[in-house]
C-alpha atoms as a PDB file:
ATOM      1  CA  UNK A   1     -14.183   4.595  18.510  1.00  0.00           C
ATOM      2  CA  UNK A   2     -12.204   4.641  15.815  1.00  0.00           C
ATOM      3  CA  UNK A   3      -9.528   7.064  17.013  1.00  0.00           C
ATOM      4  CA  UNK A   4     -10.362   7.494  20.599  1.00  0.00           C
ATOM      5  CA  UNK A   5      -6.955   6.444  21.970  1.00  0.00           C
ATOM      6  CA  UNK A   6      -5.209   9.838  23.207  1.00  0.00           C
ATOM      7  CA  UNK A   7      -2.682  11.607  21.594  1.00  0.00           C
ATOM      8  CA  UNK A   8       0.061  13.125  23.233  1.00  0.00           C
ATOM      9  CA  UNK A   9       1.258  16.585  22.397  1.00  0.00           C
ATOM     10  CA  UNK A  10       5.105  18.007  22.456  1.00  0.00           C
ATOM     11  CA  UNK A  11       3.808  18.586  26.280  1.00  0.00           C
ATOM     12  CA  UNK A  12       2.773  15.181  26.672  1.00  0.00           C
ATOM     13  CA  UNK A  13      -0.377  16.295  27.479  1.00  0.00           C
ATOM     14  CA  UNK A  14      -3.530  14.130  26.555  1.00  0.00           C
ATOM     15  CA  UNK A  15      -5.179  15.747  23.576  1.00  0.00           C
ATOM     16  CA  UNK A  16      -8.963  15.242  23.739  1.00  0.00           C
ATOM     17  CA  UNK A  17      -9.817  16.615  20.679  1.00  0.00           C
ATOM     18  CA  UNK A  18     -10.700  13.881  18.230  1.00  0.00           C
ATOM     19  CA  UNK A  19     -12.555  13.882  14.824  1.00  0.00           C
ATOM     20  CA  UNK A  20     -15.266  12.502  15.991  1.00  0.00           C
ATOM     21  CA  UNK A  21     -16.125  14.856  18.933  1.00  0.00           C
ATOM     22  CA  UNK A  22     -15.401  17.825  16.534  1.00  0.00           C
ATOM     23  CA  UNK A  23     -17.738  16.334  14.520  1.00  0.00           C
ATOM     24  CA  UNK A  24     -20.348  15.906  17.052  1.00  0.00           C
ATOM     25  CA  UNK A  25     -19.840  19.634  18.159  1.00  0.00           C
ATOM     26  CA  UNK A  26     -20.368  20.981  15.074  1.00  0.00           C
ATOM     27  CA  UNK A  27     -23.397  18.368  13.614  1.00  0.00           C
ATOM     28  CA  UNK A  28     -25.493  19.044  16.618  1.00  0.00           C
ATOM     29  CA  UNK A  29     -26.760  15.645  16.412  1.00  0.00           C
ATOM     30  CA  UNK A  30     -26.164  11.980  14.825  1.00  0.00           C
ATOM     31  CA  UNK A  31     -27.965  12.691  12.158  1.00  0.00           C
ATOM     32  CA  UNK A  32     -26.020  14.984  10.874  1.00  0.00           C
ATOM     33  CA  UNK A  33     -22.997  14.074  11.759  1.00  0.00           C
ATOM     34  CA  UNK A  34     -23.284  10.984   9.734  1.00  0.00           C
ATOM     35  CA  UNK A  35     -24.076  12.643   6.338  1.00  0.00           C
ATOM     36  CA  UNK A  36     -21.142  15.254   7.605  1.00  0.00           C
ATOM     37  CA  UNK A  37     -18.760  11.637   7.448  1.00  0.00           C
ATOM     38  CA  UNK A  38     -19.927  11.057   4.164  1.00  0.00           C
ATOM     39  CA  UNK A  39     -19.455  14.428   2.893  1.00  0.00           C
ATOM     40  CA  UNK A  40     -16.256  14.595   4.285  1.00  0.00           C
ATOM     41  CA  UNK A  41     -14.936  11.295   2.756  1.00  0.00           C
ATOM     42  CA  UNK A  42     -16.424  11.343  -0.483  1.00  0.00           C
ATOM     43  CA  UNK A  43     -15.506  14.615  -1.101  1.00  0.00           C
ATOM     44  CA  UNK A  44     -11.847  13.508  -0.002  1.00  0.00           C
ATOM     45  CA  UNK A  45     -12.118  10.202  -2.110  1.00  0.00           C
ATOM     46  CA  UNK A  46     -13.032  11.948  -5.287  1.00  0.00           C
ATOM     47  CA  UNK A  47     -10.327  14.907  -5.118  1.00  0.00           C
ATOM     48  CA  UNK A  48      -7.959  11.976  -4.913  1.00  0.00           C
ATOM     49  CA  UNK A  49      -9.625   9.963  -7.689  1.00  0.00           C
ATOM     50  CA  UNK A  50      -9.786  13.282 -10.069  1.00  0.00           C
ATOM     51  CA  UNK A  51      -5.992  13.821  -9.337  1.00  0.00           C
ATOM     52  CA  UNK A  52      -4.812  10.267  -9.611  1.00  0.00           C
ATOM     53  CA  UNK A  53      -6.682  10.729 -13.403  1.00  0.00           C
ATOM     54  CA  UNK A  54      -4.897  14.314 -13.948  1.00  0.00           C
ATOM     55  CA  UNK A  55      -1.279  12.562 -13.100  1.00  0.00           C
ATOM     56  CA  UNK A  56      -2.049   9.348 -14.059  1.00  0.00           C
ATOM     57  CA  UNK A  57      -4.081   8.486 -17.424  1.00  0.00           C
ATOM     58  CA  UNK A  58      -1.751  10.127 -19.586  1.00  0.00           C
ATOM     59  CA  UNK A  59       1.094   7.941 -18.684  1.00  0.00           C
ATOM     60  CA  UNK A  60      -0.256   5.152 -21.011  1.00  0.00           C
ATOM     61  CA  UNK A  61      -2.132   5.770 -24.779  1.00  0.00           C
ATOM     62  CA  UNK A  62      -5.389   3.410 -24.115  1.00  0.00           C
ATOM     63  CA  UNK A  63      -5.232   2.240 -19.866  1.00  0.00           C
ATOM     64  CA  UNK A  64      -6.436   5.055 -18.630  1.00  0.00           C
ATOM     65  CA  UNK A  65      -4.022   4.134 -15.100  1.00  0.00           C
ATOM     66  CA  UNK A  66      -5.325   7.162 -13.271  1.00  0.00           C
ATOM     67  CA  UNK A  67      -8.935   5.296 -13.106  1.00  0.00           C
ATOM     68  CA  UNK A  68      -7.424   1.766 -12.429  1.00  0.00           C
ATOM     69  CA  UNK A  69      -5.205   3.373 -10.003  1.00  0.00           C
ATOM     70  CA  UNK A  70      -8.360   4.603  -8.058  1.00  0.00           C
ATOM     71  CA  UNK A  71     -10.481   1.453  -8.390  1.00  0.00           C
ATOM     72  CA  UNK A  72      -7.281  -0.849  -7.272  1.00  0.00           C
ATOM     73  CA  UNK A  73      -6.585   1.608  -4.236  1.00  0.00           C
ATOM     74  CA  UNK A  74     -10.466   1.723  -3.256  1.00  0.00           C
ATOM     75  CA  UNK A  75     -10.308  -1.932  -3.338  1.00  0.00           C
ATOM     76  CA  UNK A  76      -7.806  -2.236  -1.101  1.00  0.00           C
ATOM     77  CA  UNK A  77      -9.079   0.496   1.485  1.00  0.00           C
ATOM     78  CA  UNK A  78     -12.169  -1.527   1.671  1.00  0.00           C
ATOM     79  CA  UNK A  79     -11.064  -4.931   1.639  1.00  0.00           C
ATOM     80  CA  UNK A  80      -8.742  -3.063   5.045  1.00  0.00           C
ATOM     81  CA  UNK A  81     -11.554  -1.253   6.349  1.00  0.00           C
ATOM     82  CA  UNK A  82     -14.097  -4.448   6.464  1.00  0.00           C
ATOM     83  CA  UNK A  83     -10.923  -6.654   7.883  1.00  0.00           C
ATOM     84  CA  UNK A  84     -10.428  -4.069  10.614  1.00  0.00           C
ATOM     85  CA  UNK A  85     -13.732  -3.419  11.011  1.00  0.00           C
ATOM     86  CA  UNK A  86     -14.337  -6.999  11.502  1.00  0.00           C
ATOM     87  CA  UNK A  87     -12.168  -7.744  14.063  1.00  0.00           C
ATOM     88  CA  UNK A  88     -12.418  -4.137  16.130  1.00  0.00           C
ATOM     89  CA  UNK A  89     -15.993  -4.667  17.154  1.00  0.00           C
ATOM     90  CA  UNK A  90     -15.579  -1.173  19.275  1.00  0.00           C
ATOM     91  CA  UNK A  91     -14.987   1.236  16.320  1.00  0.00           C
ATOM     92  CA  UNK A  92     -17.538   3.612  15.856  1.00  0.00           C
ATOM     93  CA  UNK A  93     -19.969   2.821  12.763  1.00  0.00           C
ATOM     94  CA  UNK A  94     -19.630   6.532  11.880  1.00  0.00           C
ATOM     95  CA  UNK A  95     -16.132   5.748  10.942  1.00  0.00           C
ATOM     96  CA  UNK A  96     -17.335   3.058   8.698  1.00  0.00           C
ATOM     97  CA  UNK A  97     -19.560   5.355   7.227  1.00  0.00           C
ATOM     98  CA  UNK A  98     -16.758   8.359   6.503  1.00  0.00           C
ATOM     99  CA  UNK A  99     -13.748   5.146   5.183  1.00  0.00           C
ATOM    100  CA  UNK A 100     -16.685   2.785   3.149  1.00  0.00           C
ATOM    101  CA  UNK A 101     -19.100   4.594   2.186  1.00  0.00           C
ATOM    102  CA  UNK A 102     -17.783   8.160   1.189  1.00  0.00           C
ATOM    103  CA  UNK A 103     -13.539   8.172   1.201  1.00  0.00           C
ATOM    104  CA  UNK A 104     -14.278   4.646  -1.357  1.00  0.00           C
ATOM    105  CA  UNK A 105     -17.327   5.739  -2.804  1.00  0.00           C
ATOM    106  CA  UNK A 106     -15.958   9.258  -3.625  1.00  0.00           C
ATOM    107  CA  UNK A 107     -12.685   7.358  -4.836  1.00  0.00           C
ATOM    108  CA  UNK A 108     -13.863   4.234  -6.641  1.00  0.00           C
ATOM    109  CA  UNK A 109     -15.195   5.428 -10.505  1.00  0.00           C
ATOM    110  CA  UNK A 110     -17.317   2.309 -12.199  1.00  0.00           C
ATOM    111  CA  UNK A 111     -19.414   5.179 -14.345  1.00  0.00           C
ATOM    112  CA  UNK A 112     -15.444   6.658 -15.773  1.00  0.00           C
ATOM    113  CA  UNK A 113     -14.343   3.037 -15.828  1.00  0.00           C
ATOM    114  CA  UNK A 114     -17.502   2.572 -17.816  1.00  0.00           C
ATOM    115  CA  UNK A 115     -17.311   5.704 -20.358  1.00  0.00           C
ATOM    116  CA  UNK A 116     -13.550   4.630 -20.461  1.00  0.00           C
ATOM    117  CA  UNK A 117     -14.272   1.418 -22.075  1.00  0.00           C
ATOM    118  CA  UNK A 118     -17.054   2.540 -24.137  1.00  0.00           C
ATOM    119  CA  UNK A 119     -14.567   5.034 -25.615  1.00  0.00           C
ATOM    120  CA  UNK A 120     -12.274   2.332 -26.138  1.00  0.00           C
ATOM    121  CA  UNK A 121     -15.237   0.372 -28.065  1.00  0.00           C
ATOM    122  CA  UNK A 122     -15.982   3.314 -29.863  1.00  0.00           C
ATOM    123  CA  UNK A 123     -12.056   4.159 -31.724  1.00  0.00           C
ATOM    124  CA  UNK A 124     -12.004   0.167 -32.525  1.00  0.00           C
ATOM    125  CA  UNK A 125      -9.649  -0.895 -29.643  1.00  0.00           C
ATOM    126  CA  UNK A 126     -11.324  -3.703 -28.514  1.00  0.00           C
ATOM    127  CA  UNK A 127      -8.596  -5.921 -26.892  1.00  0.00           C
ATOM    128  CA  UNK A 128      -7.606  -2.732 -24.931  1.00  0.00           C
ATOM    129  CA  UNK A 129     -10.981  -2.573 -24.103  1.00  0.00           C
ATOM    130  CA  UNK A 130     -11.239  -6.101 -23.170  1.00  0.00           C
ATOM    131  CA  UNK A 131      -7.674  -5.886 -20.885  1.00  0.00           C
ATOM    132  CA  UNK A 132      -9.198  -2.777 -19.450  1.00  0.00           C
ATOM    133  CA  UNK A 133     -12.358  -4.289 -17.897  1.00  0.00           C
ATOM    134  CA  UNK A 134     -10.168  -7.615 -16.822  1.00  0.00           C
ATOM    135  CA  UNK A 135      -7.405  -5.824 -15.635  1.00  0.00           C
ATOM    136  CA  UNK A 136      -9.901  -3.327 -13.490  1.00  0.00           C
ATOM    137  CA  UNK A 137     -11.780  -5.989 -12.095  1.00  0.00           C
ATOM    138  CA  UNK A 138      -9.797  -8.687 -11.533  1.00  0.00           C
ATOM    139  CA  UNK A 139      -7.642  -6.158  -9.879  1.00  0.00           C
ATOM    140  CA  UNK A 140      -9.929  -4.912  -7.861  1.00  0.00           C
ATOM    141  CA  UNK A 141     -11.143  -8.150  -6.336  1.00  0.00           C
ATOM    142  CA  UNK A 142      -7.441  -8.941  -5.659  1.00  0.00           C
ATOM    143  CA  UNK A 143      -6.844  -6.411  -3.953  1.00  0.00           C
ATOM    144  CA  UNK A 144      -9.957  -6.251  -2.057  1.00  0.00           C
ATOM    145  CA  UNK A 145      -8.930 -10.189  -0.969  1.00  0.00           C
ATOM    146  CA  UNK A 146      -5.039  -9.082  -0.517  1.00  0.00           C
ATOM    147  CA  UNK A 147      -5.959  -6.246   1.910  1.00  0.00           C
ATOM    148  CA  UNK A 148      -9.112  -8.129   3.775  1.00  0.00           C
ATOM    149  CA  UNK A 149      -6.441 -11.314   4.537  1.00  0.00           C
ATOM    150  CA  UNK A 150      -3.461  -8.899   5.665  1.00  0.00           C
ATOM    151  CA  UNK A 151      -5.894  -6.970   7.986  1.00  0.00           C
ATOM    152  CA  UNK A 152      -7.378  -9.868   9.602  1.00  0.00           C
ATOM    153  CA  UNK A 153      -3.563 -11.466   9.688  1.00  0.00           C
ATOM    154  CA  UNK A 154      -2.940  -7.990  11.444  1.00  0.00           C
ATOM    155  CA  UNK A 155      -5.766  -7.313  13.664  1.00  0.00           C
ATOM    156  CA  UNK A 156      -5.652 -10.900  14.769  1.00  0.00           C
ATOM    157  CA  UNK A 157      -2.253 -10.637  16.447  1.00  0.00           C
END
């Protein structure tokens, strides 16, 4: 499992309590306790994605760097999560589930990346439009390569 070493409390007591027994005692069953993961990372993904565009798009007058903030970040959570993943053959797949599929699918935006650059099309600023879909995913593979070699460098040691 993903977090199943034991925690120690101010007692130094072993805490048994992890996220994924909670999660099992609530679901019921696997089944739902897998779509709870997903609900439960997406949902945390896309809060962060819908602040990161409240803070951050405003900062520049045609990047929106809220939305390239997100895609960059879920690049790099996933390029660490697949590393780690890779190389901790004993971590629960429901884990994979809550960090891949819903924390960066909740997080990652390609349909407001999209709209973004069509409403860059739209007011005439095409070469901000243009830097906006290299920058995003160029970005995003680099980071998804960056975090995938440090995480294997890491994991490996």
């Amino acid at each position: 499992m993903f977090f199943s070493r034991q925690v120690m409390d101010s007692q130094s007591r072993p805490m048994r309590a992890t996220l994924d027994t909670l999660l099992h005692q609530i679901a019921g069953n696997d089944r739902v306790s897998t779509s709870l993961r997903r609900f439960i990372g997406g949902g945390t993904g896309s809060v962060l994605r819908w602040w990161l565009g409240m803070k951050l798009n405003p900062v520049h007058h045609a990047i929106p760097i809220g939305t390239l903030t997100a895609n960059l970040l879920g690049a790099f959570v996933i390029g660490a999560g697949l590393a780690w993943f890779n190389r901790l053959t004993g971590i629960d797949p429901m884990w994979k589930l809550l960090i891949t599929t819903g924390f960066c699918g909740g997080l990652t935006t390609f349909s407001t990346f999209s709209a973004e650059v069509v409403f860059l099309l739209q007011q005439g600023r095409v070469s901000w439009a243009l830097l906006n879909v290299a920058v995003n995913l160029l970005g995003s593979f680099a980071m998804t390569a960056l975090a995938f070699w440090l995480f294997s460098q890491a994991a490996s040691r």
